[in-house]
PDB file of N, CA and C in Angstrom:
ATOM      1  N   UNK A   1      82.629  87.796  77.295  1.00  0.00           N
ATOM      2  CA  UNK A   1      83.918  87.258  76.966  1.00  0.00           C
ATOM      3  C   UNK A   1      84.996  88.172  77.553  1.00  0.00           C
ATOM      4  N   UNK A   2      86.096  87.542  78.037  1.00  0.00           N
ATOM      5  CA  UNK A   2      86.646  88.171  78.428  1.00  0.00           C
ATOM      6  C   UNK A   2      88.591  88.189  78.176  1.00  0.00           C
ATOM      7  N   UNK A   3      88.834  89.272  77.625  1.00  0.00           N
ATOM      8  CA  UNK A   3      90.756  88.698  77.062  1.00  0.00           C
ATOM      9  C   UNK A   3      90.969  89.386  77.499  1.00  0.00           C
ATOM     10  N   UNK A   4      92.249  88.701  78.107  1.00  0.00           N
ATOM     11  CA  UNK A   4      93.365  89.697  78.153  1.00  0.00           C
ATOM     12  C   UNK A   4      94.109  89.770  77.312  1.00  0.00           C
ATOM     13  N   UNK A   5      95.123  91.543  78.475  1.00  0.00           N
ATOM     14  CA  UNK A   5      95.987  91.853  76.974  1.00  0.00           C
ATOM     15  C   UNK A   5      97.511  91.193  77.315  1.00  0.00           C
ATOM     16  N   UNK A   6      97.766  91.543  75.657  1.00  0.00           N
ATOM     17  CA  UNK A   6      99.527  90.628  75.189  1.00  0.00           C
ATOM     18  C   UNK A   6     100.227  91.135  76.309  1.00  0.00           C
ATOM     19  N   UNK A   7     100.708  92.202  76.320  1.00  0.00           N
ATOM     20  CA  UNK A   7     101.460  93.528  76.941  1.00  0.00           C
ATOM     21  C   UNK A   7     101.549  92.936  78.219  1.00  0.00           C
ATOM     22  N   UNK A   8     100.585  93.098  79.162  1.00  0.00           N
ATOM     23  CA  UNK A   8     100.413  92.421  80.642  1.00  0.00           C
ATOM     24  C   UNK A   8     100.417  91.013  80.790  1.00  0.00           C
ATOM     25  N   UNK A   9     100.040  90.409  80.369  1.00  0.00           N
ATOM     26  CA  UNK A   9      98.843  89.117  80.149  1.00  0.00           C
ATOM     27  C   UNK A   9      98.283  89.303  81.675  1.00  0.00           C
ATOM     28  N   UNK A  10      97.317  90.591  81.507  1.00  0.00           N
ATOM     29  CA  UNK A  10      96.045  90.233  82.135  1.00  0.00           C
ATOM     30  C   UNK A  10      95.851  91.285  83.741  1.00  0.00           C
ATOM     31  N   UNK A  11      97.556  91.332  83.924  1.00  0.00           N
ATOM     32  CA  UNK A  11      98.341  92.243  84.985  1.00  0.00           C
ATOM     33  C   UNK A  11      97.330  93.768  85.385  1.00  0.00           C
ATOM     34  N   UNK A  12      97.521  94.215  84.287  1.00  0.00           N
ATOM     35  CA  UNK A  12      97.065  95.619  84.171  1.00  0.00           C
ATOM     36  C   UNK A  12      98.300  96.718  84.733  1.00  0.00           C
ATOM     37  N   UNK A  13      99.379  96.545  84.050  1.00  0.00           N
ATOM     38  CA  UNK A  13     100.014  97.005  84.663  1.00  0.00           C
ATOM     39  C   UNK A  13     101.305  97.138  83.564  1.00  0.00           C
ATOM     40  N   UNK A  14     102.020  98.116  83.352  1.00  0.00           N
ATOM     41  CA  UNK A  14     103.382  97.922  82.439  1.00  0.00           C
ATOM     42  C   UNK A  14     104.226  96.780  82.838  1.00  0.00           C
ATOM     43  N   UNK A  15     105.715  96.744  81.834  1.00  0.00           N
ATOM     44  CA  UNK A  15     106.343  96.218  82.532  1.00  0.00           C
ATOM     45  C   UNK A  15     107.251  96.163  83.554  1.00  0.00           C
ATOM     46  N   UNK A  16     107.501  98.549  83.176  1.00  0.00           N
ATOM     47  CA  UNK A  16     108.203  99.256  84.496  1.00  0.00           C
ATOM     48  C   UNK A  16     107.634  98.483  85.496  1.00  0.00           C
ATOM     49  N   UNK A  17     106.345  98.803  85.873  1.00  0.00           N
ATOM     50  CA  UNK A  17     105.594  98.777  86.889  1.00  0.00           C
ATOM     51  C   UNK A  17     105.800  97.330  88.036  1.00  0.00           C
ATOM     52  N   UNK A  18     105.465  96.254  86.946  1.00  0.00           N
ATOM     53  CA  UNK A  18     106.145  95.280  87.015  1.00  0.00           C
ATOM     54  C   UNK A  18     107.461  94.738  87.162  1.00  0.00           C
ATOM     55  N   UNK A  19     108.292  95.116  87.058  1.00  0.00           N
ATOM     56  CA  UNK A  19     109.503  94.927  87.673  1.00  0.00           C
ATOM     57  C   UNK A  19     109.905  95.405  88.942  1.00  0.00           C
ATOM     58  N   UNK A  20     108.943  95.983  89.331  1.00  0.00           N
ATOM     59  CA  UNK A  20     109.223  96.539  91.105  1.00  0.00           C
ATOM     60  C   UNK A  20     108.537  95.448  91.813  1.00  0.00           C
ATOM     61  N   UNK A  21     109.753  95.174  92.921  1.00  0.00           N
ATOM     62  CA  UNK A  21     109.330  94.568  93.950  1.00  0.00           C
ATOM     63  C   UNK A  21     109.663  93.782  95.214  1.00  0.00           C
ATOM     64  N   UNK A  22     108.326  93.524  95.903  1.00  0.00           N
ATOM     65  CA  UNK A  22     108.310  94.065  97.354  1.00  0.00           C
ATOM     66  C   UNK A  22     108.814  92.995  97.854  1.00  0.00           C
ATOM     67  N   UNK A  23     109.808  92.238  98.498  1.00  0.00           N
ATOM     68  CA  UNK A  23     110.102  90.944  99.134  1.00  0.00           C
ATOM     69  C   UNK A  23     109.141  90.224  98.090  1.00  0.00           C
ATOM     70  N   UNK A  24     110.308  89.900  96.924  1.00  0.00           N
ATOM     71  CA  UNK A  24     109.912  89.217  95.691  1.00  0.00           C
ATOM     72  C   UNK A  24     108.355  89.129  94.581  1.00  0.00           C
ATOM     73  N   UNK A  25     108.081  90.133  95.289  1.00  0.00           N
ATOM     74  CA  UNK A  25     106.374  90.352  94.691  1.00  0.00           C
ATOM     75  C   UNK A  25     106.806  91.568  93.930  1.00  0.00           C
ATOM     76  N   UNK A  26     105.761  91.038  92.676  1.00  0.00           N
ATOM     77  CA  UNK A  26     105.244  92.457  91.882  1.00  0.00           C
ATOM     78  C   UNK A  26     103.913  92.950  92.656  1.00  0.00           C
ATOM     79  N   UNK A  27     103.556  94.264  91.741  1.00  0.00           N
ATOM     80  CA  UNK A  27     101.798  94.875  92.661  1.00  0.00           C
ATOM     81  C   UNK A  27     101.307  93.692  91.863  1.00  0.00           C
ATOM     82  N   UNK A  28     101.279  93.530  90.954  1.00  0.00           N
ATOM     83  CA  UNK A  28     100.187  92.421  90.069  1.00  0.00           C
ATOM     84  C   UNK A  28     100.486  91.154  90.993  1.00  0.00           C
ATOM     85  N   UNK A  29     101.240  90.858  91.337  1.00  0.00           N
ATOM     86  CA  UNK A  29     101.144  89.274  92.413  1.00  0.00           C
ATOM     87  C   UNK A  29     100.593  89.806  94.049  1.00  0.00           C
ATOM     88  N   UNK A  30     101.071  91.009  94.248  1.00  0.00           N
ATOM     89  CA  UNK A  30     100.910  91.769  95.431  1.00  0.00           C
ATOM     90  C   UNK A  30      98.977  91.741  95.284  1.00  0.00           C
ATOM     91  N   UNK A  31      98.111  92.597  94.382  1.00  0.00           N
ATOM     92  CA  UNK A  31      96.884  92.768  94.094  1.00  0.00           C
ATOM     93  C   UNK A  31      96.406  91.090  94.035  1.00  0.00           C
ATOM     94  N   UNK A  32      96.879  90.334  93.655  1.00  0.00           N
ATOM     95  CA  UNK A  32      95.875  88.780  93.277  1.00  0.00           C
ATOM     96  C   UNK A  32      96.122  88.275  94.756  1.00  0.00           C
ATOM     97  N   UNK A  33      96.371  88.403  95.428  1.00  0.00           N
ATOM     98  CA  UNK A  33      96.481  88.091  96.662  1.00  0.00           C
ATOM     99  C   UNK A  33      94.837  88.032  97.764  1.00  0.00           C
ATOM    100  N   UNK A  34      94.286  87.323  98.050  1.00  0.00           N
ATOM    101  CA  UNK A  34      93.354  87.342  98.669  1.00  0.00           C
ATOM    102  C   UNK A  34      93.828  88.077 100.438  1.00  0.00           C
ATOM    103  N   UNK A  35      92.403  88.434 101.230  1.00  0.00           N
ATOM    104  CA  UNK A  35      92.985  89.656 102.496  1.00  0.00           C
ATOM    105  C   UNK A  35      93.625  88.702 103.374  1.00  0.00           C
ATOM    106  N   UNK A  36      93.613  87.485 103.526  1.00  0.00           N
ATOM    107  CA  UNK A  36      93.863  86.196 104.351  1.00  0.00           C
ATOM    108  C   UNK A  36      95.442  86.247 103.527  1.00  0.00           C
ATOM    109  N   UNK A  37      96.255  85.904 103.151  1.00  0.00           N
ATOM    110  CA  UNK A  37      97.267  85.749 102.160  1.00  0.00           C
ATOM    111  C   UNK A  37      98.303  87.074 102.420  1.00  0.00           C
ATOM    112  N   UNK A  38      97.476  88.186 101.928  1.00  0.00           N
ATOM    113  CA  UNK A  38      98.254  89.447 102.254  1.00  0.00           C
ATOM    114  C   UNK A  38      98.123  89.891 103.990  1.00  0.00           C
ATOM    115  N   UNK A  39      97.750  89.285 104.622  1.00  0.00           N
ATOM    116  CA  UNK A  39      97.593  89.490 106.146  1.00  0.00           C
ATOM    117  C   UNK A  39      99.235  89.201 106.403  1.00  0.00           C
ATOM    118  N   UNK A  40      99.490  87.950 105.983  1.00  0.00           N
ATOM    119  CA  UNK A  40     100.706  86.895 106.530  1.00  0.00           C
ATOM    120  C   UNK A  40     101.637  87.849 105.765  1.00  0.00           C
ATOM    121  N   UNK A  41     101.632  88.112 104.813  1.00  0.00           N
ATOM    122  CA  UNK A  41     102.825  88.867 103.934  1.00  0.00           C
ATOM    123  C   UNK A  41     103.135  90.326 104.273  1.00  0.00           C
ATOM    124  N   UNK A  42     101.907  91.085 105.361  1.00  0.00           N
ATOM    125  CA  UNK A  42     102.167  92.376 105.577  1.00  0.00           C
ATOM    126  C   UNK A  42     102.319  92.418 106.863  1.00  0.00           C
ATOM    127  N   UNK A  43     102.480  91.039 107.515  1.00  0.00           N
ATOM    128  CA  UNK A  43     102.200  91.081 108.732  1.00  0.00           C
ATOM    129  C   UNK A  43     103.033  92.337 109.662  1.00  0.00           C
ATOM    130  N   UNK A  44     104.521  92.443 109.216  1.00  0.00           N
ATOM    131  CA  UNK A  44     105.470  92.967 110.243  1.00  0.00           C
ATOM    132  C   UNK A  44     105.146  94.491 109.796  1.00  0.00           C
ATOM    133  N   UNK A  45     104.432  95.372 108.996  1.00  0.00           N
ATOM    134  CA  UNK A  45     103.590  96.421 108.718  1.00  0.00           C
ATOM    135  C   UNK A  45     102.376  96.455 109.403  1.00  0.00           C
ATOM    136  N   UNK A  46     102.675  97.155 110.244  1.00  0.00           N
ATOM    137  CA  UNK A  46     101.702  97.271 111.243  1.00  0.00           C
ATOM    138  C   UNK A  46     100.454  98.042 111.095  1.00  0.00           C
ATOM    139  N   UNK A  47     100.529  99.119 110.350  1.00  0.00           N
ATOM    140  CA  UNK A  47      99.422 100.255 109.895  1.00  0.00           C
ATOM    141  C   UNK A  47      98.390  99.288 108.857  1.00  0.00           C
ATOM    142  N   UNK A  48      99.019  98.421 107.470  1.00  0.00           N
ATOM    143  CA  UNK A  48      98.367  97.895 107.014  1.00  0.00           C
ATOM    144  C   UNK A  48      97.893  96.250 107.484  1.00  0.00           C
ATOM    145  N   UNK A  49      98.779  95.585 107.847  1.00  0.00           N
ATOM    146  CA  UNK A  49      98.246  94.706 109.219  1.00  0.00           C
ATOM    147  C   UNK A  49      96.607  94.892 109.515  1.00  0.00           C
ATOM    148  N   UNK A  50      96.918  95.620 110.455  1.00  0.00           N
ATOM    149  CA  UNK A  50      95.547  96.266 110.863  1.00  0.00           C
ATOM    150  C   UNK A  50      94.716  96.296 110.104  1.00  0.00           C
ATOM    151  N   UNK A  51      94.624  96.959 109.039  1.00  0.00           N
ATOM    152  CA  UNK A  51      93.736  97.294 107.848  1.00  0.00           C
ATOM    153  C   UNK A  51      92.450  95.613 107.443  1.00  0.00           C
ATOM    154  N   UNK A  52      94.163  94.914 107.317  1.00  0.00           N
ATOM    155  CA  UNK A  52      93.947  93.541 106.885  1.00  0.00           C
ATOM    156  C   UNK A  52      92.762  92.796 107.715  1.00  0.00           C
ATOM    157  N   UNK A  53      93.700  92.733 109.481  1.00  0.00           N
ATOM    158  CA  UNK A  53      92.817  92.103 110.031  1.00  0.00           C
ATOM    159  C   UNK A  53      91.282  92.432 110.049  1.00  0.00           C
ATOM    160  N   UNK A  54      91.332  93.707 110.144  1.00  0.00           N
ATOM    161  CA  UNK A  54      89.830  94.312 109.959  1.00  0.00           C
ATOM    162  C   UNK A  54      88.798  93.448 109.048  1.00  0.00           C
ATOM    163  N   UNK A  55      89.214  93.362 108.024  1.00  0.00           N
ATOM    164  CA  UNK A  55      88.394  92.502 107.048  1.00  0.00           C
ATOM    165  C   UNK A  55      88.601  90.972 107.084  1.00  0.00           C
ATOM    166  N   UNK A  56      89.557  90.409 108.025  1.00  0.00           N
ATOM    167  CA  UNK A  56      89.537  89.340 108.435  1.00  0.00           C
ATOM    168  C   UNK A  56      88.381  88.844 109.221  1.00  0.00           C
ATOM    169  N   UNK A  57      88.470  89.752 110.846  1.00  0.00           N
ATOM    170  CA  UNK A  57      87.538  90.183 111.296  1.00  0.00           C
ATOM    171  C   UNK A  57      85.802  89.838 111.122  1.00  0.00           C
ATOM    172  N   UNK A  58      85.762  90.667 109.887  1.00  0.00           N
ATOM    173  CA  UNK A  58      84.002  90.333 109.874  1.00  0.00           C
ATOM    174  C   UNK A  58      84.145  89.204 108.398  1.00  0.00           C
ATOM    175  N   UNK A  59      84.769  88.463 108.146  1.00  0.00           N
ATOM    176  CA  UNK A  59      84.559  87.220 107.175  1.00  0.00           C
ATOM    177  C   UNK A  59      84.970  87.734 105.959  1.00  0.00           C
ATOM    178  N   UNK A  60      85.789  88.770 105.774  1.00  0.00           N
ATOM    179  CA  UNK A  60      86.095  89.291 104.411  1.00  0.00           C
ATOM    180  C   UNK A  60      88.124  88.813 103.499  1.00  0.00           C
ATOM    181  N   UNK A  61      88.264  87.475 104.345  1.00  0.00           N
ATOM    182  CA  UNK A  61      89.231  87.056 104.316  1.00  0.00           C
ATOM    183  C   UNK A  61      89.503  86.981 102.743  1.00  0.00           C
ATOM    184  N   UNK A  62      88.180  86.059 102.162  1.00  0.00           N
ATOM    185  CA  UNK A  62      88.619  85.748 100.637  1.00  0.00           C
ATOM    186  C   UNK A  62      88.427  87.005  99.724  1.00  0.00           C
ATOM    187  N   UNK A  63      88.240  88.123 100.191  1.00  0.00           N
ATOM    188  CA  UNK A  63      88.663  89.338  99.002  1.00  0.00           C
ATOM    189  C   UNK A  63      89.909  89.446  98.663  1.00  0.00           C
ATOM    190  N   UNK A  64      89.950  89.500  97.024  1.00  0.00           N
ATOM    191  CA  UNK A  64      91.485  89.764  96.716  1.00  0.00           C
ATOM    192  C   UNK A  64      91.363  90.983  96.399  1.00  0.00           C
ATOM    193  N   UNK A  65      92.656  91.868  97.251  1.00  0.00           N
ATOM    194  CA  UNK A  65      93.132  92.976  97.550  1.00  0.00           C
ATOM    195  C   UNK A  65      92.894  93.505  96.042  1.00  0.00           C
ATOM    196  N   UNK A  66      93.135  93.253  94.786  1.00  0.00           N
ATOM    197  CA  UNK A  66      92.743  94.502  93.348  1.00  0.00           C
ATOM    198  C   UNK A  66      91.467  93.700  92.887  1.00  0.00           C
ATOM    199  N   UNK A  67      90.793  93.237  94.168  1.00  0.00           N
ATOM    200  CA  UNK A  67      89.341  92.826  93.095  1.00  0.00           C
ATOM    201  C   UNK A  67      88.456  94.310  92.909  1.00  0.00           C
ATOM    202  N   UNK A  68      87.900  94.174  91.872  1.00  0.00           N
ATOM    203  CA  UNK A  68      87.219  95.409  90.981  1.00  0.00           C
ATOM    204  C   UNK A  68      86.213  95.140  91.622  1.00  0.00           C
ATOM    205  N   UNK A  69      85.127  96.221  91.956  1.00  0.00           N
ATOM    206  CA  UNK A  69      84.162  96.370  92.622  1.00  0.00           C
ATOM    207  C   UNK A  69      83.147  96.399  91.237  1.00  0.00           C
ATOM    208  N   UNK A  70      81.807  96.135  91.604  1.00  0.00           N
ATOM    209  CA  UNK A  70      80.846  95.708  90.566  1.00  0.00           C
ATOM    210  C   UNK A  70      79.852  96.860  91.067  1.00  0.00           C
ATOM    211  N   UNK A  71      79.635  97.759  90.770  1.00  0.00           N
ATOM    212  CA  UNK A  71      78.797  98.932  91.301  1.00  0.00           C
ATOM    213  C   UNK A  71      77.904  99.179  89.851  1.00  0.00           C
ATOM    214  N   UNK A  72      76.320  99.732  90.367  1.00  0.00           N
ATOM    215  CA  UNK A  72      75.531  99.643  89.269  1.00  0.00           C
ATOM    216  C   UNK A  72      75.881 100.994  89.051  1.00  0.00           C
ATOM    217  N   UNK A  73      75.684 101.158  87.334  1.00  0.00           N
ATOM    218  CA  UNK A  73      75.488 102.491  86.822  1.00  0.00           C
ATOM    219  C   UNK A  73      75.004 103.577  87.770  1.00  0.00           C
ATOM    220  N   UNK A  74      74.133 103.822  88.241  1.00  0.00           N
ATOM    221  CA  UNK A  74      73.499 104.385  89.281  1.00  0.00           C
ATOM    222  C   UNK A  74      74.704 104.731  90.199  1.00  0.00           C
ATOM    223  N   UNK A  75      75.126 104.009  91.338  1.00  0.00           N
ATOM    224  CA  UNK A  75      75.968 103.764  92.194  1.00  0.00           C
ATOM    225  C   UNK A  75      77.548 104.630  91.463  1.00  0.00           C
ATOM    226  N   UNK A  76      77.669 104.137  90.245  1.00  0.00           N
ATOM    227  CA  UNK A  76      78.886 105.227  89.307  1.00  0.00           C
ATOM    228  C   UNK A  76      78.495 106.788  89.290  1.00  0.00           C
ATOM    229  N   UNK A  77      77.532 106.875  89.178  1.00  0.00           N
ATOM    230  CA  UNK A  77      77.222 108.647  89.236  1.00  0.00           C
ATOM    231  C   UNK A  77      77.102 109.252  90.135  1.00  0.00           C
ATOM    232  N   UNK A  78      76.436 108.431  91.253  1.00  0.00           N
ATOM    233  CA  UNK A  78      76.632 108.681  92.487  1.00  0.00           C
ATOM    234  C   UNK A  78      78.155 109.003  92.721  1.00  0.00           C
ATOM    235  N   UNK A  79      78.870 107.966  92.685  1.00  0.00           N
ATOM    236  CA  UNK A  79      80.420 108.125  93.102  1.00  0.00           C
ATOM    237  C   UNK A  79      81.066 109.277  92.503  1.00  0.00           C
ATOM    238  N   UNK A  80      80.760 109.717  90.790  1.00  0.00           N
ATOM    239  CA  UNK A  80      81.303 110.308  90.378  1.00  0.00           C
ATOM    240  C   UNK A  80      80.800 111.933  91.152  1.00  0.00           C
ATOM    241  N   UNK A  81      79.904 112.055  91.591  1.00  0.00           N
ATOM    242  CA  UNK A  81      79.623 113.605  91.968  1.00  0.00           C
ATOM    243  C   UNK A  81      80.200 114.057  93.269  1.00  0.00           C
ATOM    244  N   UNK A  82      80.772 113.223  93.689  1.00  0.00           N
ATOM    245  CA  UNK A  82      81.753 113.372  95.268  1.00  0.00           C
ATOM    246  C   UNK A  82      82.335 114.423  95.409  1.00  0.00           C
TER     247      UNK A  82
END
């Protein structure tokens, strides 16, 4: 099951946080953005552009930019000893 919270509804994010923004985007509308979507919106940013197309590139269009990665326990301890 899964809720979100009152505070955000769902954002993860204050409402400081949320009130910033980029050519009418918050990060929380900025993050739900799939890499196809934020390509067109970062286009005239050239450093992240790039980034974008990259994962355009090899078929990674429909990732949305704050999707949470699903890594096994294992894979977490690993990461954590870096």
């Amino acid at each position: 099951m899964k809720v979100s919270c009152e505070a955000c509804g769902g954002a993860r994010f204050n409402a400081d946080t949320l009130a910033v923004k980029l050519r009418g985007k918050s990060v929380g509308e900025v993050l739900a953005m799939n890499v196809d979507e934020a390509a067109g919106f970062f286009s005239a940013h050239a450093s992240i552009h790039r980034c974008l197309q990259l994962l355009q590139d090899v078929g990674l269009g429909y990732l949305t930019l704050g999707q949470q990665s699903r890594r096994s326990p294992a894979a977490k301890r690993s990461a954590s000893s870096w």
